[in-house]
N, C-alpha and C. Protein backbone atom coordinates (compact mmCIF):
# COMPACT_ATOMS: atom_id res chain seq x y z
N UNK A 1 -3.68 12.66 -11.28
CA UNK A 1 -2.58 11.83 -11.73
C UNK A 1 -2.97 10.36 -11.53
N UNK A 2 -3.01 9.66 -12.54
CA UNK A 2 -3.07 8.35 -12.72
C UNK A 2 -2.45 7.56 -12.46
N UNK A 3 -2.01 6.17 -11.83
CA UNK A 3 -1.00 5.36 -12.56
C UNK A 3 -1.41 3.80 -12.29
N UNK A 4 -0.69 2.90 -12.65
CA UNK A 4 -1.12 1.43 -12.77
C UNK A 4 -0.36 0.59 -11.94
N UNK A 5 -1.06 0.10 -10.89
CA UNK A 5 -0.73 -0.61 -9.79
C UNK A 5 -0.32 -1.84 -10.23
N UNK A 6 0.66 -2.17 -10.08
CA UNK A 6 1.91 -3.27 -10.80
C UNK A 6 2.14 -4.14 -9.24
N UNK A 7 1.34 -5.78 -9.49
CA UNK A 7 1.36 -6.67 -8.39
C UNK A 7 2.46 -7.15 -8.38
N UNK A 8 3.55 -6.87 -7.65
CA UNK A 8 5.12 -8.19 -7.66
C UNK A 8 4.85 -8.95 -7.11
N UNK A 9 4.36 -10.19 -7.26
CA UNK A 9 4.33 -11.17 -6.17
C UNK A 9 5.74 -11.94 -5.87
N UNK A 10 6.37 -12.05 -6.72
CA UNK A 10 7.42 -12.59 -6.39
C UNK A 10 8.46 -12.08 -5.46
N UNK A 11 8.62 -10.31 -5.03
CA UNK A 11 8.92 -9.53 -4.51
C UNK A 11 8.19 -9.04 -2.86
N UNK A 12 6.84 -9.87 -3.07
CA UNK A 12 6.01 -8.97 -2.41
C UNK A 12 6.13 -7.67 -2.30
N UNK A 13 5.58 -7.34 -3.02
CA UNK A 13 5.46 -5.82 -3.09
C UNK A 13 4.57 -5.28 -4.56
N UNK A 14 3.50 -4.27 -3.87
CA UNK A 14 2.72 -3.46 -5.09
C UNK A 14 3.70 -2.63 -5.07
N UNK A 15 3.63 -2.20 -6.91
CA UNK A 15 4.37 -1.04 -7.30
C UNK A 15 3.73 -0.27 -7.87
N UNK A 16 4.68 1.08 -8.18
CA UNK A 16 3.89 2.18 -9.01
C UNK A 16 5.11 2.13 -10.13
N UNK A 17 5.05 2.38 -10.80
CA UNK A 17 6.59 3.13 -12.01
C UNK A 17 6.12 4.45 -12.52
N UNK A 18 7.02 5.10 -12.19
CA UNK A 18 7.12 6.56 -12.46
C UNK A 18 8.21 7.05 -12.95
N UNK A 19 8.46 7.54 -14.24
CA UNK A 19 9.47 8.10 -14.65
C UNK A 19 11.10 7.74 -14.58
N UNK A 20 11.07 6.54 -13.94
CA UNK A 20 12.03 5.57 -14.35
C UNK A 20 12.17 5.71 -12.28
N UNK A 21 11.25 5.65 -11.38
CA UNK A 21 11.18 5.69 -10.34
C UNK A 21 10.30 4.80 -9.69
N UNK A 22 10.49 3.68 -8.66
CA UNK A 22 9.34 3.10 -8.18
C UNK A 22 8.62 3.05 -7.22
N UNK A 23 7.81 3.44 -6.51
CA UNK A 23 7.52 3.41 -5.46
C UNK A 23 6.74 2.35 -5.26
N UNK A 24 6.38 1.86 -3.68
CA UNK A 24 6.16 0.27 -3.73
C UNK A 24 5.50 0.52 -2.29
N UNK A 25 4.90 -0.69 -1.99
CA UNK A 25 4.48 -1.20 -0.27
C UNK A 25 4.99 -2.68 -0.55
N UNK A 26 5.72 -3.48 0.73
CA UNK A 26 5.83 -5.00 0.44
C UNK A 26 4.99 -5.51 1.44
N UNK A 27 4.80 -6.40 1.41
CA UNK A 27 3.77 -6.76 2.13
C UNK A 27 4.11 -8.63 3.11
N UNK A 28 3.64 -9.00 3.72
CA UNK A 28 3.69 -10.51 3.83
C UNK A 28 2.43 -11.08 4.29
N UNK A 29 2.15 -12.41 3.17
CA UNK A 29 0.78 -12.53 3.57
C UNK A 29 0.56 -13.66 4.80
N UNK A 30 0.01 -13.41 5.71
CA UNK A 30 -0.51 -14.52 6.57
C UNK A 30 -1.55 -14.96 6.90
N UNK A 31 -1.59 -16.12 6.79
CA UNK A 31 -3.47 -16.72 6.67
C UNK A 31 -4.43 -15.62 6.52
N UNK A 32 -3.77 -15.06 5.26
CA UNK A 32 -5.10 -14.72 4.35
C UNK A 32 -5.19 -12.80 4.66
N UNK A 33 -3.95 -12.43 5.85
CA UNK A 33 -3.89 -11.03 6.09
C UNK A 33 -2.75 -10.15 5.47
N UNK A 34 -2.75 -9.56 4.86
CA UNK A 34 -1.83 -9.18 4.51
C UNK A 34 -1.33 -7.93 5.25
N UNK A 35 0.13 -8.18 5.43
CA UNK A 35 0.42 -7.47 6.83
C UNK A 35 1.81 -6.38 5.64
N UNK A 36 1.35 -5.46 5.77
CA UNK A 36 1.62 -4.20 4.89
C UNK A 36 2.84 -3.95 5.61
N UNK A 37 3.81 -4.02 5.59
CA UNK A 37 5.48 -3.70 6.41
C UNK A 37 6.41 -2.03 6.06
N UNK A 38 6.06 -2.07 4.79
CA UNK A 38 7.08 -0.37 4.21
C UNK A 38 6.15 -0.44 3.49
N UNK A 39 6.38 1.25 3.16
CA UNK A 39 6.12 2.24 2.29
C UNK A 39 6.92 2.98 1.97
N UNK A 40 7.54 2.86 0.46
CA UNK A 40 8.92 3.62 -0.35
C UNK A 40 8.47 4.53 -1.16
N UNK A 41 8.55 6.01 -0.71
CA UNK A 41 8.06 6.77 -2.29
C UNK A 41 9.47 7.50 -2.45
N UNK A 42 10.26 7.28 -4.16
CA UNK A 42 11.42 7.75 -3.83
C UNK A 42 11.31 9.71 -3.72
N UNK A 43 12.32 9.93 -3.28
CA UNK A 43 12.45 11.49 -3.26
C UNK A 43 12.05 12.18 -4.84
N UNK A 44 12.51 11.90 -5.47
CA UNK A 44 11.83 12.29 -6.75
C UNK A 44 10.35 12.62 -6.59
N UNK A 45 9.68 11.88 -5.93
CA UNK A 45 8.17 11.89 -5.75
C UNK A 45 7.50 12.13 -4.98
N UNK A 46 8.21 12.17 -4.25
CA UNK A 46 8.08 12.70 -2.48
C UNK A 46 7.06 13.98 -2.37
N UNK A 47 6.08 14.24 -1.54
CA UNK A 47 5.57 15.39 -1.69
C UNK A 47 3.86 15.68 -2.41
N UNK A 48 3.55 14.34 -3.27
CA UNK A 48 2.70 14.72 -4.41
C UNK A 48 1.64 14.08 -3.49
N UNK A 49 1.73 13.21 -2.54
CA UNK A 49 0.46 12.42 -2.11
C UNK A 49 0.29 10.74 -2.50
N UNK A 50 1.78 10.47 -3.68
CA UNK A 50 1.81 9.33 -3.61
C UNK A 50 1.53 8.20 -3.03
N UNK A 51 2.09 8.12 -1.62
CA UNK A 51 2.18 7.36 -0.87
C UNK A 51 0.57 7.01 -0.25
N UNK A 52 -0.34 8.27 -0.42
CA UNK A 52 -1.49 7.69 -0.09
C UNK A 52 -2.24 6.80 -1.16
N UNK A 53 -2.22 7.72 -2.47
CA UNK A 53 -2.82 6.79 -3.70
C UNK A 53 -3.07 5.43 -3.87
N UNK A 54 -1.05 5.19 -3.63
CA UNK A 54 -0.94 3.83 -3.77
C UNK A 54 -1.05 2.95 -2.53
N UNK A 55 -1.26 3.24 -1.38
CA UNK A 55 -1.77 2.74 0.12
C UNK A 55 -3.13 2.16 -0.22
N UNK A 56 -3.74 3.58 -0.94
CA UNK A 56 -5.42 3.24 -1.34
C UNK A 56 -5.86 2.33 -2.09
N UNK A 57 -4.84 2.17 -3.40
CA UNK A 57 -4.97 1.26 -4.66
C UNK A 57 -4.84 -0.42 -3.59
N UNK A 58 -4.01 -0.27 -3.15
CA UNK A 58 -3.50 -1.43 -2.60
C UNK A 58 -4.30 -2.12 -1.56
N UNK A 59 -4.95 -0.95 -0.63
CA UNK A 59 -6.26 -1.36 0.29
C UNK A 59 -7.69 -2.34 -0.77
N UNK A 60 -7.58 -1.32 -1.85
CA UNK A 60 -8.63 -2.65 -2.80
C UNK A 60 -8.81 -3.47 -3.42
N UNK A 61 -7.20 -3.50 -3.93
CA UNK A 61 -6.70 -4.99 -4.25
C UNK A 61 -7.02 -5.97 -3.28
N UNK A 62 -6.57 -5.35 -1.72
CA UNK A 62 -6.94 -6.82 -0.62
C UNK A 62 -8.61 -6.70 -0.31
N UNK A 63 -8.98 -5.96 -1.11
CA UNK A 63 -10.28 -5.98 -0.17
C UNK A 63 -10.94 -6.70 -1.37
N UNK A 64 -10.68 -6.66 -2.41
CA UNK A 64 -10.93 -7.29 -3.73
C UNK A 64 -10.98 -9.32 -3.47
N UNK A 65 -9.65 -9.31 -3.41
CA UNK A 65 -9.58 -10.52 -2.74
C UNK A 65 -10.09 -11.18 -1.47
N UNK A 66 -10.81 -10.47 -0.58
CA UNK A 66 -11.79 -10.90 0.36
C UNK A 66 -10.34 -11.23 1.65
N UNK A 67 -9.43 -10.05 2.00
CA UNK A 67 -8.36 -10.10 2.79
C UNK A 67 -8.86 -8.81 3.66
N UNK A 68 -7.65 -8.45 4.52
CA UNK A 68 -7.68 -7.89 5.71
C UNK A 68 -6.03 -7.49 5.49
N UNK A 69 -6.40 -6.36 5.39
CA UNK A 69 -4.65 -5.15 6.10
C UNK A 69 -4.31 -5.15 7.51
N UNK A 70 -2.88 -5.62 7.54
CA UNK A 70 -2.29 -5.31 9.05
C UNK A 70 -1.51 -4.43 8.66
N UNK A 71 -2.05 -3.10 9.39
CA UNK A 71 -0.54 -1.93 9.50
C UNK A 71 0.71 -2.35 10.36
N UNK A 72 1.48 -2.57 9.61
CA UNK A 72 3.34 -3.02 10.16
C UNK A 72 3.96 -1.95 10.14
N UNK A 73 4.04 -0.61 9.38
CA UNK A 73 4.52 0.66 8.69
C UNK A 73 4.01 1.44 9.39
N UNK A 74 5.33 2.86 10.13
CA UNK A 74 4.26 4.07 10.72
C UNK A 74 3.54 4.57 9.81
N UNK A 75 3.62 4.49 8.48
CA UNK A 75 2.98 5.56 7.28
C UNK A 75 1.17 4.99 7.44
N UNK A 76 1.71 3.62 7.57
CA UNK A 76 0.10 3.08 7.47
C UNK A 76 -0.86 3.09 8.77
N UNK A 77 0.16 2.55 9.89
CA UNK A 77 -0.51 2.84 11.36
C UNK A 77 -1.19 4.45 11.20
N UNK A 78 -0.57 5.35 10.65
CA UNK A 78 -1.10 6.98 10.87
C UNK A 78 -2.31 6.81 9.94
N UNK A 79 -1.84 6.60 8.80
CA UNK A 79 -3.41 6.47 7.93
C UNK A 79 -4.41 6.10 8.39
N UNK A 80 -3.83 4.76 9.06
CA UNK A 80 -5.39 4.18 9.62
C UNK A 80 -5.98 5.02 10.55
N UNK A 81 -5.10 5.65 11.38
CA UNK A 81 -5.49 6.38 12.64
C UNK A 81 -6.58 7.56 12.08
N UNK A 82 -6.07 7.78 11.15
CA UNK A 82 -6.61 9.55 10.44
C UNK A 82 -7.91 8.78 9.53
N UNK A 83 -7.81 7.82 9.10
CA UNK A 83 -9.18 7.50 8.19
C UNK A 83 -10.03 6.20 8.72
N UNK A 84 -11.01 6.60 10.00
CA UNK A 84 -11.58 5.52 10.60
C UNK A 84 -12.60 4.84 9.86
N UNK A 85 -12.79 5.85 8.66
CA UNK A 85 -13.90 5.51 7.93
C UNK A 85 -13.07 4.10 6.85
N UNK A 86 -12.01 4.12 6.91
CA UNK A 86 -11.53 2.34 6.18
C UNK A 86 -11.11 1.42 7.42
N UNK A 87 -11.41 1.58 8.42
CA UNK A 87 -11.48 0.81 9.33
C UNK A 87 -11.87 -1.00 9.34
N UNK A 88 -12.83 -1.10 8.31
CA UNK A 88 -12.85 -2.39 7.89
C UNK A 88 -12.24 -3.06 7.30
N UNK A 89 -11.14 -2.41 6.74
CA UNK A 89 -10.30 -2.97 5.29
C UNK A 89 -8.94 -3.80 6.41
N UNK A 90 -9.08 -3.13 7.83
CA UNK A 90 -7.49 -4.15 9.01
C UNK A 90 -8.59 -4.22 9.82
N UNK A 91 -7.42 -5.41 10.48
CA UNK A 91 -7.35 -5.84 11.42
C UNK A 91 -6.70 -5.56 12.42
């Protein structure tokens, strides 16, 4: 399953759109870290692995931009915990 990582900056927040559903991370950037706060996948979607996809999409957007992830979110603190191998992508 595909989908297209939609930057809100004005919102802070990456999105997904799904079926008239959005799921999102918001984020706040600070000198240059972007400190990842929630992770929303609605119930509709709940279940599929979403929430990692778009965690992932979103890890290379900042890594794209030459940034650094702070996990703020338990969803993301656990990720990081479970995948030491992206360990470089936070701080």
């Amino acid at each position: 399953m595909s989908h297209t990582l939609i930057h809100n900056a004005d919102e802070c927040k990456y999105e997904y759109h799904i079926d008239g559903h959005v799921a999102y991370i918001t984020y706040d950037d600070q000198d240059g870290n972007m400190h990842l706060t929630h992770t929303i996948v609605p119930d509709a979607l709940a279940g599929k692995g979403l929430a990692k996809t778009l965690l992932e999409d979103v890890l290379k957007e900042i890594e794209k931009a030459d940034k650094k992830a702070v996990a703020k979110c338990s969803y993301i603190v656990k990720y990081q915990e479970k995948n030491p191998d992206k360990s470089h992508l936070f701080i």
